[in-house]
C-alpha atoms as a PDB file:
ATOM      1  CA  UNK A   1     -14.888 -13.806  23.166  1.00  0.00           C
ATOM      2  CA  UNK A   2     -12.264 -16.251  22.332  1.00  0.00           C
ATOM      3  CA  UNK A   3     -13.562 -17.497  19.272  1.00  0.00           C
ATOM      4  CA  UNK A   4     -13.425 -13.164  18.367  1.00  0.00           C
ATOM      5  CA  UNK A   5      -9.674 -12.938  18.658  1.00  0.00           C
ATOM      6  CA  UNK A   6      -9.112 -15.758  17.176  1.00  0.00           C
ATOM      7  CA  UNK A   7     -10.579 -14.712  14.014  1.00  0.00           C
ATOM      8  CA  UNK A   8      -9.478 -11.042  14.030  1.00  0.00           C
ATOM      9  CA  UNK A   9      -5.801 -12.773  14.327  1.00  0.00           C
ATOM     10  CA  UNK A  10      -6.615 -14.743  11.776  1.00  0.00           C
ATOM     11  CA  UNK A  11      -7.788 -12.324   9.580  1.00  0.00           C
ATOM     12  CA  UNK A  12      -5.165 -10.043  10.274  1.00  0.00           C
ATOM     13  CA  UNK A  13      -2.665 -12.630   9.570  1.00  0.00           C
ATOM     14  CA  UNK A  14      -3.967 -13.289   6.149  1.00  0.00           C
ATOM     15  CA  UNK A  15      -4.182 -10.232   5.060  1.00  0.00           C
ATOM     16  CA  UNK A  16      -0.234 -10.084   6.398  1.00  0.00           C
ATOM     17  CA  UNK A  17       0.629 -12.930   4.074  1.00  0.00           C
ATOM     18  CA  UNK A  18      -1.517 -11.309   1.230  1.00  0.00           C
ATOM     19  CA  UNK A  19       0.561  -7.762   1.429  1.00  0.00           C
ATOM     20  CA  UNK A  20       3.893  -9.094   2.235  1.00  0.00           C
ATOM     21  CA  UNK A  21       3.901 -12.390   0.068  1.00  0.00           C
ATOM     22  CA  UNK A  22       3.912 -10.794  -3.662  1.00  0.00           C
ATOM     23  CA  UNK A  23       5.253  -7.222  -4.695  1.00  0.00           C
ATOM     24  CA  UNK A  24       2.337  -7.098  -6.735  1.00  0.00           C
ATOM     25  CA  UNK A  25      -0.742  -8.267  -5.245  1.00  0.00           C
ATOM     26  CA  UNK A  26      -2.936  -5.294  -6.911  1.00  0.00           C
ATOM     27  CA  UNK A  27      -6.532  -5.377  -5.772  1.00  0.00           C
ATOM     28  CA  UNK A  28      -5.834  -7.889  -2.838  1.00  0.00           C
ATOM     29  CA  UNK A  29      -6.039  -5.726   0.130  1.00  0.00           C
ATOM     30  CA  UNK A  30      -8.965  -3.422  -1.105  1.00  0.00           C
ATOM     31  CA  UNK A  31     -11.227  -7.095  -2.188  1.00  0.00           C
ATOM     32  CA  UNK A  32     -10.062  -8.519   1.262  1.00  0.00           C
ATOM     33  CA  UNK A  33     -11.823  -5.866   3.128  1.00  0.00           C
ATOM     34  CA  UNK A  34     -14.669  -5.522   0.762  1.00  0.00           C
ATOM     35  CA  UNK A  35     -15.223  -8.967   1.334  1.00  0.00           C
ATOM     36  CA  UNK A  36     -14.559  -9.541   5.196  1.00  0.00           C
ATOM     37  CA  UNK A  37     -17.379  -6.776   5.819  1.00  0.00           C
ATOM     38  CA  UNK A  38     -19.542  -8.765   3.365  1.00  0.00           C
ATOM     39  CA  UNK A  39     -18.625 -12.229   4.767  1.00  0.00           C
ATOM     40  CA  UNK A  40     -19.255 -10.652   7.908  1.00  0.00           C
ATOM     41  CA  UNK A  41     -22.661  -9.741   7.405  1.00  0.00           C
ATOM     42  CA  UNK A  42     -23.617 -12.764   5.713  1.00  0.00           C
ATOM     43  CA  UNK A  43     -23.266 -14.896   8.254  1.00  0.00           C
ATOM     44  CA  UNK A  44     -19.905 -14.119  10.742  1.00  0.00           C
ATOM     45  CA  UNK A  45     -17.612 -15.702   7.607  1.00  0.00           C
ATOM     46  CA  UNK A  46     -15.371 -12.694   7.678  1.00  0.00           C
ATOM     47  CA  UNK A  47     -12.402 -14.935   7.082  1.00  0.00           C
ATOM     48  CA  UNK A  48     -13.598 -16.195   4.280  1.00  0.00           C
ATOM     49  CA  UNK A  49     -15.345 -13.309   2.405  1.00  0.00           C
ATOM     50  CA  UNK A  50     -11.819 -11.344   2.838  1.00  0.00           C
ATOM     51  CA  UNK A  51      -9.844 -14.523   1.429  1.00  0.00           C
ATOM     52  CA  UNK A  52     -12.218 -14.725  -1.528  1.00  0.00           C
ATOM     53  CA  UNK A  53     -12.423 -10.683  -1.740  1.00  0.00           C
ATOM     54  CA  UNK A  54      -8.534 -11.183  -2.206  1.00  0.00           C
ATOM     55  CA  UNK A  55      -8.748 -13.379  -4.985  1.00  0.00           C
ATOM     56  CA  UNK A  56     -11.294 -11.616  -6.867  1.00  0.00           C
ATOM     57  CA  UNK A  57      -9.654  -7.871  -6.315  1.00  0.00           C
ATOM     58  CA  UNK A  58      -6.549 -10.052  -8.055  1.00  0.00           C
ATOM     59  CA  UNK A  59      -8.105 -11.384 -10.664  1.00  0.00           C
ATOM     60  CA  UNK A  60      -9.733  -7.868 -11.814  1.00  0.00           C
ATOM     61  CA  UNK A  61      -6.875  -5.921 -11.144  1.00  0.00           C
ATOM     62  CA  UNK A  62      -5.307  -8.474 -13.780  1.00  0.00           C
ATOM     63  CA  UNK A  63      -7.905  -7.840 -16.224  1.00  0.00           C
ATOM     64  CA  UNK A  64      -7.832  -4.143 -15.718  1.00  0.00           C
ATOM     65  CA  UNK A  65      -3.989  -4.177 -16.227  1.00  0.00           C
ATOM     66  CA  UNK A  66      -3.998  -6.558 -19.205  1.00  0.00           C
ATOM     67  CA  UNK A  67      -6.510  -3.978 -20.470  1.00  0.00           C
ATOM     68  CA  UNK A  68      -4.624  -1.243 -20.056  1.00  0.00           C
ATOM     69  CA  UNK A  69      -1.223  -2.592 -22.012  1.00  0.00           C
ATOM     70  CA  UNK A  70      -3.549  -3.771 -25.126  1.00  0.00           C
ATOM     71  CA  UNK A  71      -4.637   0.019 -25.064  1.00  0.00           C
ATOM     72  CA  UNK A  72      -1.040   1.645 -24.971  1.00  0.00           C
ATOM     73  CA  UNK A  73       0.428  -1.295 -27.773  1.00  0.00           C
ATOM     74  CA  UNK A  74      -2.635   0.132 -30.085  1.00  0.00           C
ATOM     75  CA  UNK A  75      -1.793   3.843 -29.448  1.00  0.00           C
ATOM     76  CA  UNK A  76       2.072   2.726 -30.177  1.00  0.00           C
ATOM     77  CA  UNK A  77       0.741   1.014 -33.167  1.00  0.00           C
ATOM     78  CA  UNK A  78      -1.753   4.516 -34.332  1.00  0.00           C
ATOM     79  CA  UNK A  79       1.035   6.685 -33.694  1.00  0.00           C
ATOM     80  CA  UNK A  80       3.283   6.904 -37.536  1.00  0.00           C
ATOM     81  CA  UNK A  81       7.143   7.438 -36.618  1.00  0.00           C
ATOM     82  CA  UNK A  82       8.311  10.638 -37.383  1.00  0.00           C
END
């Protein structure tokens, strides 16, 4: 029972840090609880499936905004000045 809180408060306080630490931590909070509920049925790792699920929702909300800015520079670039 112990062991339970402890890692519910420790989840919860990670995923704290991860919301209030950067302005823009896109895709943290959705990978962190994609991955606590995967961590947590592989094996009671909830901890460390969100902390990983945090790092990977970064990471592709990265690419999908990097994506997203080469788009609009080539439509700025398609687009002749009137």
């Amino acid at each position: 029972m112990k062991a339970g809180l402890t890692r519910i408060a420790l989840l919860a306080t990670t995923l704290l840090i991860a919301t209030t630490g950067a302005a823009n931590a896109a895709g943290c909070l959705k990978g962190a609880v994609v991955g606590g509920v995967a961590g947590h049925y592989a094996g009671h790792h909830a901890v460390v499936g969100a902390v990983g699920g945090c790092v990977v929702g970064r990471h592709l909300a990265k690419q999908h905004a990097q994506q997203q800015a080469e788009e609009r520079a080539a439509q700025r670039q398609a687009v002749p000045a009137q």
